[in-house]
PDB file of N, CA and C in Angstrom:
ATOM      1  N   UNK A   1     -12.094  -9.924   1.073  1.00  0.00           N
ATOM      2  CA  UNK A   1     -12.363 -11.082   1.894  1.00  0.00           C
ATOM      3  C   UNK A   1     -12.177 -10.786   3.378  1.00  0.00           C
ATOM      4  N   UNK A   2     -11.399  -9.904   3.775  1.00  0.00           N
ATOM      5  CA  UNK A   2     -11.478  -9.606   4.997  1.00  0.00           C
ATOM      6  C   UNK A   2     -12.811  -8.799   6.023  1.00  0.00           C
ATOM      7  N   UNK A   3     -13.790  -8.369   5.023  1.00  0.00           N
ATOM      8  CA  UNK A   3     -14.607  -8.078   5.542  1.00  0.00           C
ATOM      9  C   UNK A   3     -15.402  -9.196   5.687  1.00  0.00           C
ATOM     10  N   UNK A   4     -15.774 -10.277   4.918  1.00  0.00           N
ATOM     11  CA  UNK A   4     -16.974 -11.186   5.173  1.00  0.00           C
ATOM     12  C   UNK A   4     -16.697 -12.504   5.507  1.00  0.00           C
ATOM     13  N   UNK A   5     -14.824 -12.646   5.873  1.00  0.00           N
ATOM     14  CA  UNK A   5     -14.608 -13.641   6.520  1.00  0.00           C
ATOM     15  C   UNK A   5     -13.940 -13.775   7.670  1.00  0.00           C
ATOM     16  N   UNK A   6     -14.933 -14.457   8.781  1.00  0.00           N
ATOM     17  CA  UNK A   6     -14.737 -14.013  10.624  1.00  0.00           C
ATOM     18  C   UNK A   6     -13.229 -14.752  11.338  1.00  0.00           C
ATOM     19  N   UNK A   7     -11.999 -14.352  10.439  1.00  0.00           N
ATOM     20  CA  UNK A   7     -10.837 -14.931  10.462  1.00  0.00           C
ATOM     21  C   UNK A   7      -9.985 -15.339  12.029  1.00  0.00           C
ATOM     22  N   UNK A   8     -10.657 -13.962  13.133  1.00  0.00           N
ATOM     23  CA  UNK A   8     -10.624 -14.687  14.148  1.00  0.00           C
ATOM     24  C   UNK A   8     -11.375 -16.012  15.118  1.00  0.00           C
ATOM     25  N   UNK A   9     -12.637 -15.418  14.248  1.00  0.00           N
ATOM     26  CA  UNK A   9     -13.864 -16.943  14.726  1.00  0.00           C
ATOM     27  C   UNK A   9     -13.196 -17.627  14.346  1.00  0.00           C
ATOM     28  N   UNK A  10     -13.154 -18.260  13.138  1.00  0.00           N
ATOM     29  CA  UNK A  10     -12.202 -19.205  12.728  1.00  0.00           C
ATOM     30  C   UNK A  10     -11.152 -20.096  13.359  1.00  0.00           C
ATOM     31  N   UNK A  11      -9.936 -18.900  13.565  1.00  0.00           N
ATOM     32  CA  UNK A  11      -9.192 -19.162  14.152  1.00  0.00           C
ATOM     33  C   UNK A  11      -9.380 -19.653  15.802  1.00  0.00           C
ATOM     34  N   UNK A  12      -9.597 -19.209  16.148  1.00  0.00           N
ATOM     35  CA  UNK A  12     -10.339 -19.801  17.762  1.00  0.00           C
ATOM     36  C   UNK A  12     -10.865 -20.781  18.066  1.00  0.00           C
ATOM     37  N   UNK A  13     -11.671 -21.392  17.216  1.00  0.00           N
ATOM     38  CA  UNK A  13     -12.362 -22.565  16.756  1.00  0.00           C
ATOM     39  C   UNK A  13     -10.896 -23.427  16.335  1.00  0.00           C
ATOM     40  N   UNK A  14     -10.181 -23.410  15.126  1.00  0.00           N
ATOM     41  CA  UNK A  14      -9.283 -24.451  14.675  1.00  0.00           C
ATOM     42  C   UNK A  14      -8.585 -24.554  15.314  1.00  0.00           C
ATOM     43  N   UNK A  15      -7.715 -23.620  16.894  1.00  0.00           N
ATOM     44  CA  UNK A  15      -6.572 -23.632  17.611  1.00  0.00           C
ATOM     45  C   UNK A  15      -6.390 -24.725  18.376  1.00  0.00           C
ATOM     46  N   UNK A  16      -7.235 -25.076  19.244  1.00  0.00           N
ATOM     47  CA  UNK A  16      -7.218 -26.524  20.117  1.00  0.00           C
ATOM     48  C   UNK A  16      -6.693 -27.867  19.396  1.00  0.00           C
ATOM     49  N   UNK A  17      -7.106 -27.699  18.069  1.00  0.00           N
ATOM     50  CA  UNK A  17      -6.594 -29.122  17.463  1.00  0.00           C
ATOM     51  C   UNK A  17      -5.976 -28.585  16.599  1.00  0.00           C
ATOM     52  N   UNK A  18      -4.872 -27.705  16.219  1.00  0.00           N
ATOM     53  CA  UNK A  18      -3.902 -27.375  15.050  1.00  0.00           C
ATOM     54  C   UNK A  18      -2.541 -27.932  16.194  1.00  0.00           C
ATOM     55  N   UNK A  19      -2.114 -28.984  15.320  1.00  0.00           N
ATOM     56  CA  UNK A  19       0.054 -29.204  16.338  1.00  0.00           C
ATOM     57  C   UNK A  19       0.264 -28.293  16.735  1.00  0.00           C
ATOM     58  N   UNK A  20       0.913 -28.645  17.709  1.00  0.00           N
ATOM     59  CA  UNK A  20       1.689 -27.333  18.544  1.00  0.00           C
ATOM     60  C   UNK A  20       3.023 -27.545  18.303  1.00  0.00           C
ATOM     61  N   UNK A  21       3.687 -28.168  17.460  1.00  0.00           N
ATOM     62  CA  UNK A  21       4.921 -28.428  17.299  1.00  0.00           C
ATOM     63  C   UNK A  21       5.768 -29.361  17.911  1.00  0.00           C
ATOM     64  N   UNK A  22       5.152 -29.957  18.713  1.00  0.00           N
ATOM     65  CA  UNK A  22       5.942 -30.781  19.510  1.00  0.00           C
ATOM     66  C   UNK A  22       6.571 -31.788  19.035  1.00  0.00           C
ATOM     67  N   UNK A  23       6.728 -32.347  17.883  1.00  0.00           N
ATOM     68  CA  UNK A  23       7.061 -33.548  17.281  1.00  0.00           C
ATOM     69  C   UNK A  23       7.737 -33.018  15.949  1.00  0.00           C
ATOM     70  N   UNK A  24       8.804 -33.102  15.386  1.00  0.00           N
ATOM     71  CA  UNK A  24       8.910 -33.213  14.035  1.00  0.00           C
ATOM     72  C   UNK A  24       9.132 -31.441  13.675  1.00  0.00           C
ATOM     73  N   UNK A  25       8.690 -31.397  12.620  1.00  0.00           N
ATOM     74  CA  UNK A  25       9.322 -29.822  12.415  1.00  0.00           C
ATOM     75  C   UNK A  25       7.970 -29.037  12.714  1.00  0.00           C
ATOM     76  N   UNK A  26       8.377 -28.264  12.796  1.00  0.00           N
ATOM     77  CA  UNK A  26       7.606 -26.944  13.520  1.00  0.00           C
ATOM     78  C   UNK A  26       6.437 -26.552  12.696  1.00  0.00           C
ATOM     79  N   UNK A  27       4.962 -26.729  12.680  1.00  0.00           N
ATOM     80  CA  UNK A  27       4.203 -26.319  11.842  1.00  0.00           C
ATOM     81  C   UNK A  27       4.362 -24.813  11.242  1.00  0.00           C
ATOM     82  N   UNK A  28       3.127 -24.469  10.097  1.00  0.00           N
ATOM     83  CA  UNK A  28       3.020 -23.585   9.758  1.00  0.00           C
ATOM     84  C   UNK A  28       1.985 -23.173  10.596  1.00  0.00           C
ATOM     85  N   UNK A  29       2.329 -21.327  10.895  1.00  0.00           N
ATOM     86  CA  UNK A  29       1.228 -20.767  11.776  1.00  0.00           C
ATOM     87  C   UNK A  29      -0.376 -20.849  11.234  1.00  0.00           C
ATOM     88  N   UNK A  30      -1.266 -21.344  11.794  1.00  0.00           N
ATOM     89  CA  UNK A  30      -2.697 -21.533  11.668  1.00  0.00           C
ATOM     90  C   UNK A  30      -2.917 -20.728  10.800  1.00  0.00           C
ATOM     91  N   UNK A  31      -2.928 -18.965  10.687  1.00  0.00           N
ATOM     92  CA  UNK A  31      -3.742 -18.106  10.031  1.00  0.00           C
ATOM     93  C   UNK A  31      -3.222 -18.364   9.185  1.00  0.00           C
ATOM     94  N   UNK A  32      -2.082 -18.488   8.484  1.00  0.00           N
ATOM     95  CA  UNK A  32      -1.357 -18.407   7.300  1.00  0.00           C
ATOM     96  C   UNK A  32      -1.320 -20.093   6.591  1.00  0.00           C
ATOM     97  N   UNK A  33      -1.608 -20.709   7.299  1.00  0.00           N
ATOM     98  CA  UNK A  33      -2.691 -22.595   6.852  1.00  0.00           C
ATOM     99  C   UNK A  33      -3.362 -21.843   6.101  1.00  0.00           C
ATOM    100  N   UNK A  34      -4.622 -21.245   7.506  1.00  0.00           N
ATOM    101  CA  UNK A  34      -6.115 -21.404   6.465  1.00  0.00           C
ATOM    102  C   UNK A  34      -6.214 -20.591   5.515  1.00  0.00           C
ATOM    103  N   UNK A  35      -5.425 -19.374   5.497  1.00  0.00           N
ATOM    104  CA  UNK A  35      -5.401 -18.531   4.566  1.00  0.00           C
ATOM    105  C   UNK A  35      -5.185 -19.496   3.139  1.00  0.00           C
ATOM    106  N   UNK A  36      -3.883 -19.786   3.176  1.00  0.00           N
ATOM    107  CA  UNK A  36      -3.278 -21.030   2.455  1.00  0.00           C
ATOM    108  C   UNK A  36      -4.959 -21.917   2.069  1.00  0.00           C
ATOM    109  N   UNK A  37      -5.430 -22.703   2.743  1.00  0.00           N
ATOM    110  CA  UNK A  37      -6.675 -23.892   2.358  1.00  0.00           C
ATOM    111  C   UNK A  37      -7.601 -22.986   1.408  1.00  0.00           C
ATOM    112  N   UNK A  38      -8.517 -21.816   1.882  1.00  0.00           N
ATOM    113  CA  UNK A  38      -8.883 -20.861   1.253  1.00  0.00           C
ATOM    114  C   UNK A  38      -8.799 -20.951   0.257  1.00  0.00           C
ATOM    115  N   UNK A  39      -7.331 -20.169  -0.405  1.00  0.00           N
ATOM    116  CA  UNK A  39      -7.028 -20.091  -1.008  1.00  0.00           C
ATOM    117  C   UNK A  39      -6.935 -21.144  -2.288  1.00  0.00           C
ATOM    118  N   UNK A  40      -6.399 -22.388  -2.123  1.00  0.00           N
ATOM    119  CA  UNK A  40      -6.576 -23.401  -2.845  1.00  0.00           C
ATOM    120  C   UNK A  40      -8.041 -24.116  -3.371  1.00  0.00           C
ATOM    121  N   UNK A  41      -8.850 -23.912  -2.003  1.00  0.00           N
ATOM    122  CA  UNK A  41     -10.358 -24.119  -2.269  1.00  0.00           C
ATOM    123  C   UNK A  41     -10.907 -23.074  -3.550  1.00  0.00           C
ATOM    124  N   UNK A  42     -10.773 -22.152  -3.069  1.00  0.00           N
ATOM    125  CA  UNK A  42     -11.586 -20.807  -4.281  1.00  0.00           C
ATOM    126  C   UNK A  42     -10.942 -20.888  -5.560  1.00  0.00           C
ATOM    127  N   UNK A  43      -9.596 -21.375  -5.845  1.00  0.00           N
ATOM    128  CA  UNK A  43      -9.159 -21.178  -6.919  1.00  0.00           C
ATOM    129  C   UNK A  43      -9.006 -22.895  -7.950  1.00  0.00           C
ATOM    130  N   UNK A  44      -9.135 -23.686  -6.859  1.00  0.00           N
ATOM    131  CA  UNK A  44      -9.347 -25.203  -7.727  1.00  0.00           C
ATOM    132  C   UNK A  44      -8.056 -25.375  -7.298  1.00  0.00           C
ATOM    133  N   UNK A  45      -6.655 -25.471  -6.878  1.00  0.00           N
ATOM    134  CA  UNK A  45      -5.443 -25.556  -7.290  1.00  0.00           C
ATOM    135  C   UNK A  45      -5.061 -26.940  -6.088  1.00  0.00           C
ATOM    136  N   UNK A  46      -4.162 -27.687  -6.827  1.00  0.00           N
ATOM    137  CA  UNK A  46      -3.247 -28.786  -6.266  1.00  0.00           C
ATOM    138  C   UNK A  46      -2.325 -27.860  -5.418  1.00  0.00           C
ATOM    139  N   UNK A  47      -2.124 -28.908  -4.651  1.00  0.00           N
ATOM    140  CA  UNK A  47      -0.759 -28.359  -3.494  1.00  0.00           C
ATOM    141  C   UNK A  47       0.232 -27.580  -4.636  1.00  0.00           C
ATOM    142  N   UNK A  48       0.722 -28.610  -5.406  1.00  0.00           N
ATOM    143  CA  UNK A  48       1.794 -27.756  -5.995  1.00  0.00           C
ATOM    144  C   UNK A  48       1.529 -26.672  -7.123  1.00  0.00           C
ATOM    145  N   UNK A  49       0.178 -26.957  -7.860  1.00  0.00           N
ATOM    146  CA  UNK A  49       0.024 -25.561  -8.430  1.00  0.00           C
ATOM    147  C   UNK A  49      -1.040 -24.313  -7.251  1.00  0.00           C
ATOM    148  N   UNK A  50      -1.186 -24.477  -6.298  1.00  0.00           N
ATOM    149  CA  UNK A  50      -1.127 -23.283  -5.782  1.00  0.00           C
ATOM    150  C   UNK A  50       0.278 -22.707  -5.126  1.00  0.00           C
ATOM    151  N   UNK A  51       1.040 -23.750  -4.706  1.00  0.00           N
ATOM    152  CA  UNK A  51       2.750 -23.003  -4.491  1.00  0.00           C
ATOM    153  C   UNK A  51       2.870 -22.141  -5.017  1.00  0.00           C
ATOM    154  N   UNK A  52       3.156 -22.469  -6.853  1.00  0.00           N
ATOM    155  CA  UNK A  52       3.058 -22.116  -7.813  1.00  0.00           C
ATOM    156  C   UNK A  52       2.778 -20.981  -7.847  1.00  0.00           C
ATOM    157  N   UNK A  53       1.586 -20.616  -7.672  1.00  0.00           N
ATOM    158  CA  UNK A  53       0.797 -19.393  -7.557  1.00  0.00           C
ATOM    159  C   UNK A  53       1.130 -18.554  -6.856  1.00  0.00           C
ATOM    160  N   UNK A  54       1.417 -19.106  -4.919  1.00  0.00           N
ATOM    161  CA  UNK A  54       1.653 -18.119  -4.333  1.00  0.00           C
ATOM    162  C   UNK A  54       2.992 -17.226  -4.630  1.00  0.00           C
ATOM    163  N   UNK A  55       4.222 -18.109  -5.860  1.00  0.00           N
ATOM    164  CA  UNK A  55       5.228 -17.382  -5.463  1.00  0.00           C
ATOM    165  C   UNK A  55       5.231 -16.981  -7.065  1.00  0.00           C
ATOM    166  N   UNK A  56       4.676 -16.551  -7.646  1.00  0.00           N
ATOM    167  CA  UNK A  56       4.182 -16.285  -8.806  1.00  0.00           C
ATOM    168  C   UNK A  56       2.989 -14.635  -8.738  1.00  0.00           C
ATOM    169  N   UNK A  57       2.320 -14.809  -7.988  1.00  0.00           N
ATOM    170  CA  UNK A  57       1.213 -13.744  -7.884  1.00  0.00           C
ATOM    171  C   UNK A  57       1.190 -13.189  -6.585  1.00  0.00           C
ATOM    172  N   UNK A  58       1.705 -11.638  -6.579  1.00  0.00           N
ATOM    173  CA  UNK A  58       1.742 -10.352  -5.663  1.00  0.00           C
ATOM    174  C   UNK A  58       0.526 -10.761  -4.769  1.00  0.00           C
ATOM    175  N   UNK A  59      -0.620 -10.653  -5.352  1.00  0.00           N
ATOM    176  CA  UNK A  59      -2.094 -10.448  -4.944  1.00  0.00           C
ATOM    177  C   UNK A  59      -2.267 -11.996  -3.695  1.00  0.00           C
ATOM    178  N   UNK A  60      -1.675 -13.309  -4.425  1.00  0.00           N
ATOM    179  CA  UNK A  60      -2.047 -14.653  -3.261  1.00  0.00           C
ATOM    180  C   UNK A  60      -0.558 -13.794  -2.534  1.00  0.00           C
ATOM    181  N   UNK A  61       0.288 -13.962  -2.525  1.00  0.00           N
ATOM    182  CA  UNK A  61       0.932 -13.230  -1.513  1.00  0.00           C
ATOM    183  C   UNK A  61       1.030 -12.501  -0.464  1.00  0.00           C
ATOM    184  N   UNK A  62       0.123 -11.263  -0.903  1.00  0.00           N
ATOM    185  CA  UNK A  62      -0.758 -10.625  -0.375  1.00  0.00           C
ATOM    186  C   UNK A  62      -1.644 -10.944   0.633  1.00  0.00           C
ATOM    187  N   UNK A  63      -2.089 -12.098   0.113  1.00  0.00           N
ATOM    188  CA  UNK A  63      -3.778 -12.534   1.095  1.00  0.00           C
ATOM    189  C   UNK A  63      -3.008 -13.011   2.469  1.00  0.00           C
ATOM    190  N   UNK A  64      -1.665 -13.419   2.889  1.00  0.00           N
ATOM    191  CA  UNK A  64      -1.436 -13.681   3.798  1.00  0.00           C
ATOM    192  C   UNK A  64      -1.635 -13.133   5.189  1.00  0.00           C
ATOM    193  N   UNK A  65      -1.737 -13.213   6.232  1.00  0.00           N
ATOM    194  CA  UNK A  65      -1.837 -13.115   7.307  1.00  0.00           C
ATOM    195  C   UNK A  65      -1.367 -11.413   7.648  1.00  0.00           C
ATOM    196  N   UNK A  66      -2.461 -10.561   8.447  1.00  0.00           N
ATOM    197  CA  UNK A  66      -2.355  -9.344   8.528  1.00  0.00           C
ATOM    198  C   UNK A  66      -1.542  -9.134   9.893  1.00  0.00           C
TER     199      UNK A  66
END
């Protein structure tokens, strides 16, 4: 996936409107969101069964942020 997805386009594009933290607790960093959304999109999974997943499977672990 890192070859055919433009993760900095992306990112550049979603930055202007991702929180900056100013309120409340401190977001999660953008790349490691969309990685995260991705992820849940391609595989079908609910918030809590992709958790699930990520702390369950090396490989979604893996896909995180380079």
């Amino acid at each position: 996936m890192e070859e055919i997805i433009p993760w900095a386009s992306l990112l550049a594009v979603l930055e202007p409107f991702y929180p900056k933290g100013e309120r409340g607790r401190p977001p999660i960093g953008l790349e490691r969101m969309l990685r995260i959304y991705f992820l849940q999109q391609w595989y079908g999974l609910a918030d809590e069964a992709l958790e699930d997943a990520i702390y369950d499977s090396q490989a979604m672990r893996g896909f995180g942020p380079h």
